[in-house]
Protein backbone atom coordinates (compact mmCIF):
# COMPACT_ATOMS: atom_id res chain seq x y z
CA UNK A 1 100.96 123.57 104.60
CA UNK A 2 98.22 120.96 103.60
CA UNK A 3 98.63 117.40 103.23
CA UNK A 4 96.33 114.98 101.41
CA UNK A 5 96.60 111.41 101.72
CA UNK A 6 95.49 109.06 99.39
CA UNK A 7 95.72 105.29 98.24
CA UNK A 8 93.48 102.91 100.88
CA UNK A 9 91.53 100.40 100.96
CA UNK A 10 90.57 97.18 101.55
CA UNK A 11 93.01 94.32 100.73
CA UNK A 12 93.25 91.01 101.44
CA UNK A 13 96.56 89.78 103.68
CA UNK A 14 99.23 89.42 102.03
CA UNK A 15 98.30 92.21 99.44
CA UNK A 16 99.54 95.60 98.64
CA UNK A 17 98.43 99.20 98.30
CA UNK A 18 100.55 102.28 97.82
CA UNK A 19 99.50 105.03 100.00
CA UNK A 20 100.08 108.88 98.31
CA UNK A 21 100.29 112.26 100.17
CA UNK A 22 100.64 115.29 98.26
CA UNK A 23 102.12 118.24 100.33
CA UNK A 24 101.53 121.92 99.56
CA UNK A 25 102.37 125.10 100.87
CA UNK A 26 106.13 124.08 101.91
CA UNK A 27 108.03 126.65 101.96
CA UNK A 28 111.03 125.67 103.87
CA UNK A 29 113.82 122.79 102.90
CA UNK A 30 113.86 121.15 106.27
CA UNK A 31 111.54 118.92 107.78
CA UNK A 32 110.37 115.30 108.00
CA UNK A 33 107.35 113.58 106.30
CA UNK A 34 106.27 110.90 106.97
CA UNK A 35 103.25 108.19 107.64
CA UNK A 36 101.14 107.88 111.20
CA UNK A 37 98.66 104.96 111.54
CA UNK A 38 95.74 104.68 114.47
CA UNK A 39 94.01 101.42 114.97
CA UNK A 40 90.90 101.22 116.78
CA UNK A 41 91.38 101.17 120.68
CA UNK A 42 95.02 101.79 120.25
CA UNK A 43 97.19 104.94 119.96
CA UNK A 44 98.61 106.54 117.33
CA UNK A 45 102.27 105.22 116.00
CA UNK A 46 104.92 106.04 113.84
CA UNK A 47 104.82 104.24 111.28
CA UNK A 48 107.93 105.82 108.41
CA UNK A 49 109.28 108.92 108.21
CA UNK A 50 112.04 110.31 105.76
CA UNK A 51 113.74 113.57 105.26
CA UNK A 52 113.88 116.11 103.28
CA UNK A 53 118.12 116.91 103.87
CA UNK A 54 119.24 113.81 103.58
CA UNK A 55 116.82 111.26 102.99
CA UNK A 56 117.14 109.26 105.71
CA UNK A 57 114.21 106.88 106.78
CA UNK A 58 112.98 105.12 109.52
CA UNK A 59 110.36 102.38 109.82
CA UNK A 60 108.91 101.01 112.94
CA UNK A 61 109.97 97.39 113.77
CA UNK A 62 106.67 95.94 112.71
CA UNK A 63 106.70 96.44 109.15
CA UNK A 64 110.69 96.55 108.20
CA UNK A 65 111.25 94.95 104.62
CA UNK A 66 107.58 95.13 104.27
CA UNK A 67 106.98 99.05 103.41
CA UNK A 68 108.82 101.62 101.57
CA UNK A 69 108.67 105.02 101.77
CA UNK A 70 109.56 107.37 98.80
CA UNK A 71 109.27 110.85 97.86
CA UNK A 72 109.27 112.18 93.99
CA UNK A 73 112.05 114.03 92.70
CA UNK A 74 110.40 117.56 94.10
CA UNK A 75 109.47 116.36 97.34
CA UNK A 76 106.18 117.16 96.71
CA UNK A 77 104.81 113.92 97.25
CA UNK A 78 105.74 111.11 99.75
CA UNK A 79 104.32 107.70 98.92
CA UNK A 80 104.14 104.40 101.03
CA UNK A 81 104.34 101.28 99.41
CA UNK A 82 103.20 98.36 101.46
CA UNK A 83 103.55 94.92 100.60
CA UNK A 84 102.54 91.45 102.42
CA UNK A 85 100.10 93.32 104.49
CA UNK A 86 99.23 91.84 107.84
CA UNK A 87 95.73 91.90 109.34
CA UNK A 88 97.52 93.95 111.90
CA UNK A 89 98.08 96.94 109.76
CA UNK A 90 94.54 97.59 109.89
CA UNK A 91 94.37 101.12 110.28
CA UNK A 92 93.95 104.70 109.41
CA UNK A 93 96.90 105.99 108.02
CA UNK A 94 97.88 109.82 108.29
CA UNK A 95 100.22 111.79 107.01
CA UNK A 96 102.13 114.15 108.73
CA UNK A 97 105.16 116.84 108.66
CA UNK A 98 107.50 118.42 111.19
CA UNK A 99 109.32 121.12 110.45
CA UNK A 100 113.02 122.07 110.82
CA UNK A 101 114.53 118.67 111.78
CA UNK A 102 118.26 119.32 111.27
CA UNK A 103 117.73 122.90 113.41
CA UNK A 104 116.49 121.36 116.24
CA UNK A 105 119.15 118.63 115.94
CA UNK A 106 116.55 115.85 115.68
CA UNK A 107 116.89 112.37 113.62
CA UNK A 108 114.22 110.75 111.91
CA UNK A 109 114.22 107.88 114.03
CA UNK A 110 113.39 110.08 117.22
CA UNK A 111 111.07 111.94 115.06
CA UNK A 112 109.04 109.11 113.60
CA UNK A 113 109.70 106.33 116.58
CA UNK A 114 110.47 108.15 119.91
CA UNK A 115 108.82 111.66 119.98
CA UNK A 116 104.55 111.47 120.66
CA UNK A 117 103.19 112.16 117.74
CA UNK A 118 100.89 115.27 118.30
CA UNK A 119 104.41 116.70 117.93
CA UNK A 120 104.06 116.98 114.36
CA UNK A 121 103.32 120.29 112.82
CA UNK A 122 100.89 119.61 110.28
CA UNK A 123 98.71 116.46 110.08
CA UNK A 124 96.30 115.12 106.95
CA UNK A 125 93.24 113.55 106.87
CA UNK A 126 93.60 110.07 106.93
CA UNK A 127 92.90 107.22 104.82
CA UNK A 128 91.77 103.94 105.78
CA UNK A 129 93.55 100.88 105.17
CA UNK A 130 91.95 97.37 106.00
CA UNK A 131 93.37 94.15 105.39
CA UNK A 132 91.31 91.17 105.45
CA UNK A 133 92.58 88.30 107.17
């Protein structure tokens, strides 16, 4: 599996950017996707995560009715729309997949908010985002 991110970049606060991650190589129908962020000096978060059965999201507390995530019809892609950004959502955003959610009898919540993150099967690079206060 191989996951590249796309879409940062410097923005002013209270601007928007749509961040893009293109997944190949899936070859399985269960798992969550979803988007990581790691600010300087701070550790890595959840940021939203959806699935692939049922399409259920989670976003962290911070940036509720503020970001959307999507995916396109084949599930290919999983996008991040973010809107009234914050100088606090300075960051480098990743992309990331686990695999085999509903198996393991996990929800997207404790996959994306609870669980540390180096749980995640397969990580992309990650793309700076930097909002200008």
């Amino acid at each position: 599996v191989q996951l590249q991110a796309s879409g940062g970049g410097l923005v002013q606060a209270g601007g928007s950017l749509r961040l893009s991650c293109e997944a190949s190589g899936i070859t399985f129908d269960d798992y969550a996707i979803g988007w990581f962020r790691q600010a300087p000096g701070k550790e890595r978060e959840g940021v939203s995560c959806i699935s692939s059965n049922d399409g259920s999201t989670y976003y962290r507390d911070s940036v509720k009715d503020r970001f959307t995530i999507s995916t396109d019809s084949a599930k290919k892609r999983v996008y991040l729309q973010m809107n009234s950004l914050k100088f606090e959502d300075t960051a480098v955003y990743y992309c990331a997949l686990l695999v085999y959610v509903r198996f393991r009898g996990y929800s997207i919540p404790t996959v994306c908010g609870v669980m540390p993150s180096n749980a995640m099967n397969y990580w992309g690079k990650g793309t700076q985002v930097t909002v200008s206060s």
